[in-house]
N, C-alpha and C. Protein backbone atom coordinates (compact mmCIF):
# COMPACT_ATOMS: atom_id res chain seq x y z
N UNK A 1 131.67 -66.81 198.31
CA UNK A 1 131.76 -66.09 197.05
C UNK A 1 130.35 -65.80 196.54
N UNK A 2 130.03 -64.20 195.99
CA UNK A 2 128.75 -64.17 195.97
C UNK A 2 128.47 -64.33 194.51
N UNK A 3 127.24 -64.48 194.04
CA UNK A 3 126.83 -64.58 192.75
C UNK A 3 127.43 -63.33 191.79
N UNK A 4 127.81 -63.31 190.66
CA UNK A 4 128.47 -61.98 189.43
C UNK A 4 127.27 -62.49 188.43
N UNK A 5 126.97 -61.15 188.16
CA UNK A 5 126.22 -60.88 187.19
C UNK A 5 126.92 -61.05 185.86
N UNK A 6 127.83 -60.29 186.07
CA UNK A 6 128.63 -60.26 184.97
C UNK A 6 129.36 -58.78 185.06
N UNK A 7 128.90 -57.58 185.75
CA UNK A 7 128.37 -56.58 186.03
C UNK A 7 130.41 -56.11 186.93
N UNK A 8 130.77 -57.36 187.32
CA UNK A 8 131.62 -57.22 188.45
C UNK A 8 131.63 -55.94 189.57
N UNK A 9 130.13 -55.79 189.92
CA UNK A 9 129.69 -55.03 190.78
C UNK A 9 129.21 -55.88 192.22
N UNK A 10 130.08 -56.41 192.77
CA UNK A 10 129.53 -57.21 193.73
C UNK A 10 130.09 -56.43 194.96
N UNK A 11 129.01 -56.63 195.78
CA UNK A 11 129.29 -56.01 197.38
C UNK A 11 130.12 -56.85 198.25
N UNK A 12 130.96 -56.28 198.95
CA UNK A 12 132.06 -57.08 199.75
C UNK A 12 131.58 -57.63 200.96
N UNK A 13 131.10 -56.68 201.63
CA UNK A 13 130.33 -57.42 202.78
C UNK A 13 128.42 -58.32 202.87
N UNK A 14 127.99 -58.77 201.74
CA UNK A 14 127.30 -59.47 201.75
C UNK A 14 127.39 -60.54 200.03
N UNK A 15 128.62 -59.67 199.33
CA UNK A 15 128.42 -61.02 198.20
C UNK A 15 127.74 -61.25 197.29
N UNK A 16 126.41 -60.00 197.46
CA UNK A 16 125.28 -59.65 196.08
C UNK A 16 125.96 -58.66 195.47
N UNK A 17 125.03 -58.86 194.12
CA UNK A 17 125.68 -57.61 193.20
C UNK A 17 125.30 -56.40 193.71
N UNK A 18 125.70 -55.61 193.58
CA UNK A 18 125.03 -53.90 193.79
C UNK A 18 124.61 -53.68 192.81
N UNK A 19 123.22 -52.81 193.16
CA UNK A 19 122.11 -52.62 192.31
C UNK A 19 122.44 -51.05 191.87
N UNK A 20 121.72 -51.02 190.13
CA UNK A 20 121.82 -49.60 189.59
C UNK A 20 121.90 -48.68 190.33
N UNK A 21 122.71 -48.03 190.64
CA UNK A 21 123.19 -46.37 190.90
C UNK A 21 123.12 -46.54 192.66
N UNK A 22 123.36 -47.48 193.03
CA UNK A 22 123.72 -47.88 194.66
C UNK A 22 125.20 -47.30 194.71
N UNK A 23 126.26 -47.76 193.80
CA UNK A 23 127.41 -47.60 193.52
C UNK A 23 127.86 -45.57 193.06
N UNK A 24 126.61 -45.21 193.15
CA UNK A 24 127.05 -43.67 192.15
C UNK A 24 127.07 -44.30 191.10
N UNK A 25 127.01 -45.07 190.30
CA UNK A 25 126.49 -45.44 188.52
C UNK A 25 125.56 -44.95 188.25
N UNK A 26 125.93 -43.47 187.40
CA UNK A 26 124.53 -43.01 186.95
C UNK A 26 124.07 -43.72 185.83
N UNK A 27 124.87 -43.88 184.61
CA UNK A 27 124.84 -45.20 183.73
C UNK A 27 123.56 -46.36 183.83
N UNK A 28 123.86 -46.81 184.95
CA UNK A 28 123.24 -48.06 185.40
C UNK A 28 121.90 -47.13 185.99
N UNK A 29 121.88 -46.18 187.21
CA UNK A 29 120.75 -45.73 187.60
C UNK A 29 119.73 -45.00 186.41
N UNK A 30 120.02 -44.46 185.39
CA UNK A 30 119.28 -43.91 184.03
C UNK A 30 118.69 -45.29 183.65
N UNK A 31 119.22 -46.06 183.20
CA UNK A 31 118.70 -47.38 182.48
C UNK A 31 117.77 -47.79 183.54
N UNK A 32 118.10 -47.85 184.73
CA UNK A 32 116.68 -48.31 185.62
C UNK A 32 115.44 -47.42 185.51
N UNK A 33 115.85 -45.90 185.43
CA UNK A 33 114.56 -45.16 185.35
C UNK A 33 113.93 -45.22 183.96
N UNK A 34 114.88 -45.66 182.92
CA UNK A 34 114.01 -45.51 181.59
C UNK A 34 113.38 -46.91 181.34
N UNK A 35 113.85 -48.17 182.20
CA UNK A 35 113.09 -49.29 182.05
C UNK A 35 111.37 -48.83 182.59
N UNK A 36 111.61 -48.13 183.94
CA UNK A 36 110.29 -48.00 184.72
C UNK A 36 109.79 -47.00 183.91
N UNK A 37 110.21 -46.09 183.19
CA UNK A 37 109.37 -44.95 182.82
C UNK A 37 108.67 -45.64 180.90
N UNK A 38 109.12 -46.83 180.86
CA UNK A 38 108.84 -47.62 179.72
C UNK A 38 107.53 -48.27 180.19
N UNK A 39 107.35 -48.95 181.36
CA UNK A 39 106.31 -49.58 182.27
C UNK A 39 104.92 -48.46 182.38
N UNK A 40 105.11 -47.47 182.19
CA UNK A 40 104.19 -46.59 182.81
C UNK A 40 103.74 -45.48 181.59
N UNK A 41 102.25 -44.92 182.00
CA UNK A 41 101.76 -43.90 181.14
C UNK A 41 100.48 -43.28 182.11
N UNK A 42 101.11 -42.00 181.41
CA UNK A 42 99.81 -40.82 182.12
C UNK A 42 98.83 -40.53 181.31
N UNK A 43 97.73 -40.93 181.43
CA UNK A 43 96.28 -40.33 181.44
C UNK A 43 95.40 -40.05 182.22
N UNK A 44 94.67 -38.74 181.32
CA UNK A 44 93.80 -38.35 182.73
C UNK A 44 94.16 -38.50 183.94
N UNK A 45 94.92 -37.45 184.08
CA UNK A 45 95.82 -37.30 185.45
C UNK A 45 95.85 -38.25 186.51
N UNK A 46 96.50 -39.42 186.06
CA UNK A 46 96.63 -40.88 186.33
C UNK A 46 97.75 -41.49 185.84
N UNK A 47 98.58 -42.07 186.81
CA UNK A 47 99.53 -42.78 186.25
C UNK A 47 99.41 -43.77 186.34
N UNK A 48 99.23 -45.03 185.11
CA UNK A 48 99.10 -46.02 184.85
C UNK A 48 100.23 -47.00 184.60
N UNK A 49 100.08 -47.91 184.92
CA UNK A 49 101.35 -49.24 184.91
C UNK A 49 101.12 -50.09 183.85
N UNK A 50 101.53 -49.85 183.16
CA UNK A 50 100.99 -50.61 181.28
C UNK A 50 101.39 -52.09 181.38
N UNK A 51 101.89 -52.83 182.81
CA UNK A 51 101.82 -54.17 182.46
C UNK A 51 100.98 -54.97 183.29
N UNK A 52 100.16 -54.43 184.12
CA UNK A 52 98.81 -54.74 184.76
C UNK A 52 97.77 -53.96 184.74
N UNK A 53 98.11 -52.59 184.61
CA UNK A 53 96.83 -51.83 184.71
C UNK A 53 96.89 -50.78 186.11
N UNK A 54 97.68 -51.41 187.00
CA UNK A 54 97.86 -50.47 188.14
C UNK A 54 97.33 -49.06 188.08
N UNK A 55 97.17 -48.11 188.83
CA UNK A 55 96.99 -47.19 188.75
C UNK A 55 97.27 -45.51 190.17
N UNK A 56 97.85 -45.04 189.96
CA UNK A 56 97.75 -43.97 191.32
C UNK A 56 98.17 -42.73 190.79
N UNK A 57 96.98 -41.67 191.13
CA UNK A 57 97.72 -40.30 190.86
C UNK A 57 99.27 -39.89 191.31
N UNK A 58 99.51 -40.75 192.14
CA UNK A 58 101.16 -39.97 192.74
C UNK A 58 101.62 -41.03 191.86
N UNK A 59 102.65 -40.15 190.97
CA UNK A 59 103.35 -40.94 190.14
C UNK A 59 104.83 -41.67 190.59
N UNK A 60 104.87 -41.23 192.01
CA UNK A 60 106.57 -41.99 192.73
C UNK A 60 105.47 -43.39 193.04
N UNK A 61 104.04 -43.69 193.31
CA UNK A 61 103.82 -44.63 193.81
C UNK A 61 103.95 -45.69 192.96
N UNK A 62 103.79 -45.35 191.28
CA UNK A 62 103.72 -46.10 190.32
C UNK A 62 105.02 -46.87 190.05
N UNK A 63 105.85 -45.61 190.01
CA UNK A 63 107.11 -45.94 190.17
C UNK A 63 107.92 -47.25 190.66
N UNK A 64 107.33 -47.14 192.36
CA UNK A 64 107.46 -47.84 193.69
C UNK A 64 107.27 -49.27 192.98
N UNK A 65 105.91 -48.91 192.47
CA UNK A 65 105.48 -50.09 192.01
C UNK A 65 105.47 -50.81 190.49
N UNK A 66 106.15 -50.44 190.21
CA UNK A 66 106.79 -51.37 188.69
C UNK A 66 108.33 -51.71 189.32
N UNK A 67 108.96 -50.80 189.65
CA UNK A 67 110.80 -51.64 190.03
C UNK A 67 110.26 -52.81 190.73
N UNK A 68 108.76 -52.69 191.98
CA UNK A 68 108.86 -54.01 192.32
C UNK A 68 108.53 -54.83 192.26
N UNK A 69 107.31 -54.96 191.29
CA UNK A 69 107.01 -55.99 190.87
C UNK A 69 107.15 -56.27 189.74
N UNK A 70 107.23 -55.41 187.99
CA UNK A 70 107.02 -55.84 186.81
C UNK A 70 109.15 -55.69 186.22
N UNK A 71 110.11 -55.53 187.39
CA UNK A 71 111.50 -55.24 187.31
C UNK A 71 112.43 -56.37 187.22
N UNK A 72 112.94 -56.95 186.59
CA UNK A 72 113.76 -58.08 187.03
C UNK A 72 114.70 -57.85 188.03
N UNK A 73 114.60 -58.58 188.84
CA UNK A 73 115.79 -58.07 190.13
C UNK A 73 117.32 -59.21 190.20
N UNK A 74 117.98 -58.57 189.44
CA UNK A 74 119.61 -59.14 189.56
C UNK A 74 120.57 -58.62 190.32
N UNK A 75 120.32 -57.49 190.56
CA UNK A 75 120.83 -56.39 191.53
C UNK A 75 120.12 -56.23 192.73
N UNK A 76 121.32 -55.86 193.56
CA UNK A 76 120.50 -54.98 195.26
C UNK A 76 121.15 -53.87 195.46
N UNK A 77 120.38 -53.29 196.34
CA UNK A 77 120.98 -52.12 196.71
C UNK A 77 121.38 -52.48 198.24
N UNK A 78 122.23 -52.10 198.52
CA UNK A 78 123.09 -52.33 199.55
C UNK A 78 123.55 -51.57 200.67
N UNK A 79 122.92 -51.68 201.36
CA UNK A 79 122.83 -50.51 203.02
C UNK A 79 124.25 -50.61 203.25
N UNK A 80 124.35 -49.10 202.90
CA UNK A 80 125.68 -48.66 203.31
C UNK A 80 126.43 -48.55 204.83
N UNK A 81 124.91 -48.95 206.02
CA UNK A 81 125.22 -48.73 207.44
C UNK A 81 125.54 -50.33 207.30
N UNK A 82 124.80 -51.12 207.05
CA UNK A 82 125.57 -52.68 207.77
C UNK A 82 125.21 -54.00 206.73
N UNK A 83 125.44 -53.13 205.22
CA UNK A 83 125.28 -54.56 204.13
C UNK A 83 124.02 -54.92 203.56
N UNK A 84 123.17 -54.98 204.33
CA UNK A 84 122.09 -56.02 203.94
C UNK A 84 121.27 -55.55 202.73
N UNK A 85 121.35 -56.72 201.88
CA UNK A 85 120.64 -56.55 200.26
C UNK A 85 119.43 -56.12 200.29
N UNK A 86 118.73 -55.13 199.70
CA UNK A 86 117.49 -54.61 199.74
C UNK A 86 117.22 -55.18 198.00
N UNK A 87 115.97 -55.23 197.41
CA UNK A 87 115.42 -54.94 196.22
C UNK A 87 115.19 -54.28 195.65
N UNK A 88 114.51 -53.19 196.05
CA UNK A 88 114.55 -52.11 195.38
C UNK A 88 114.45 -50.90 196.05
N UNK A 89 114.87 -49.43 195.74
CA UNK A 89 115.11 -48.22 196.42
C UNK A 89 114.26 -48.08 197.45
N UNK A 90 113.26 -48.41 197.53
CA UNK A 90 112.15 -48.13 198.86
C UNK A 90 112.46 -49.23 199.59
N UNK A 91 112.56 -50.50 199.61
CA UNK A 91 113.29 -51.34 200.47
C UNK A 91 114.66 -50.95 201.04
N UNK A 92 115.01 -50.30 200.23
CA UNK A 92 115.90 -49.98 201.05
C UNK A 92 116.04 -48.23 202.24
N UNK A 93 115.34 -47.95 201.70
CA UNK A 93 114.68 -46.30 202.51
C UNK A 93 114.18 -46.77 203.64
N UNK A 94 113.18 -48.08 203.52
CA UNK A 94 112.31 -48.33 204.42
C UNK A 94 112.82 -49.35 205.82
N UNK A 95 113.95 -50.50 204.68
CA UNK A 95 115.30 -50.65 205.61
C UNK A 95 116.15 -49.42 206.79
N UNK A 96 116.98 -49.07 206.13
CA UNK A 96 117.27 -47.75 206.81
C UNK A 96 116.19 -46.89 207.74
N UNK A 97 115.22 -46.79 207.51
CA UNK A 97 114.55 -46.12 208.04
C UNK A 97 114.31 -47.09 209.34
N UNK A 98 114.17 -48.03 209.34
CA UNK A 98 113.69 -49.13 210.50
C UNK A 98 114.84 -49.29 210.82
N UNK A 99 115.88 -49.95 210.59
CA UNK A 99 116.72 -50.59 211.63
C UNK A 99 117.97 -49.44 211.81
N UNK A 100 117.98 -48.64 211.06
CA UNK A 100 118.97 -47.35 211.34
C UNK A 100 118.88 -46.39 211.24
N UNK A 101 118.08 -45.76 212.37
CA UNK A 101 116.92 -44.99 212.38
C UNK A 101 117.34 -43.76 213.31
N UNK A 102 118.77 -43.99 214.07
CA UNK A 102 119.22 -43.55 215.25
C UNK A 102 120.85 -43.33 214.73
N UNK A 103 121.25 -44.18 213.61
CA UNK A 103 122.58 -44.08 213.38
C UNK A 103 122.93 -43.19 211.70
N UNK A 104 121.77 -43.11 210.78
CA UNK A 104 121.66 -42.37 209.96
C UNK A 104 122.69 -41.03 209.82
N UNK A 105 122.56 -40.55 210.88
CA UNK A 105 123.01 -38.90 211.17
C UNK A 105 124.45 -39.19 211.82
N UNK A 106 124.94 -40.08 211.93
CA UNK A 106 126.32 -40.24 211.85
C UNK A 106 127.49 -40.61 210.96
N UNK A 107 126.77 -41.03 209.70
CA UNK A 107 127.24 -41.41 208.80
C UNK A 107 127.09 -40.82 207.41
């Protein structure tokens, strides 16, 4: 029996919750982007991470990088080819991309 958030969004074949908008929850996926877009500010064509200081003109990198480190993680996102809990959206791209890399285009 896997851990409930409370969320009763839990994945069947591994038992974690499913993470914002893994499910099609746009609901849940908005609230994740307005947490990260709360984390972050542009100056001087720079996007900055307002809870360390981070910094990178490509603003998906900033992104990348507040869900994963300044994000509380209660949720996963959940590979739809064979389960396994990722952390956050690029873990899981980068999942997929590595171990189902050949089966992608069948599904």
């Amino acid at each position: 029996e896997g851990y409930d958030d409370g969320s009763g969004m839990i994945d069947p074949n591994t038992g974690m919750p499913i993470a914002a908008g893994a499910d099609g929850n746009k609901e849940l996926e908005d609230a994740l982007n307005v947490a990260i877009s709360n984390k972050m500010v542009y100056e001087n064509r720079t996007w900055k991470c307002t809870d360390c200081g981070t910094s990178n003109r490509n603003k998906n990198n900033i992104v990348e990088h507040v869900e994963a480190k300044h994000l509380e993680h209660t949720m996963y996102y959940s590979c739809t080819i064979c389960g396994a809990p990722c952390r956050t959206r690029k873990a899981l791209r980068c999942h997929t991309t590595k171990h189902h890399r050949f089966t992608q285009s069948s599904h």
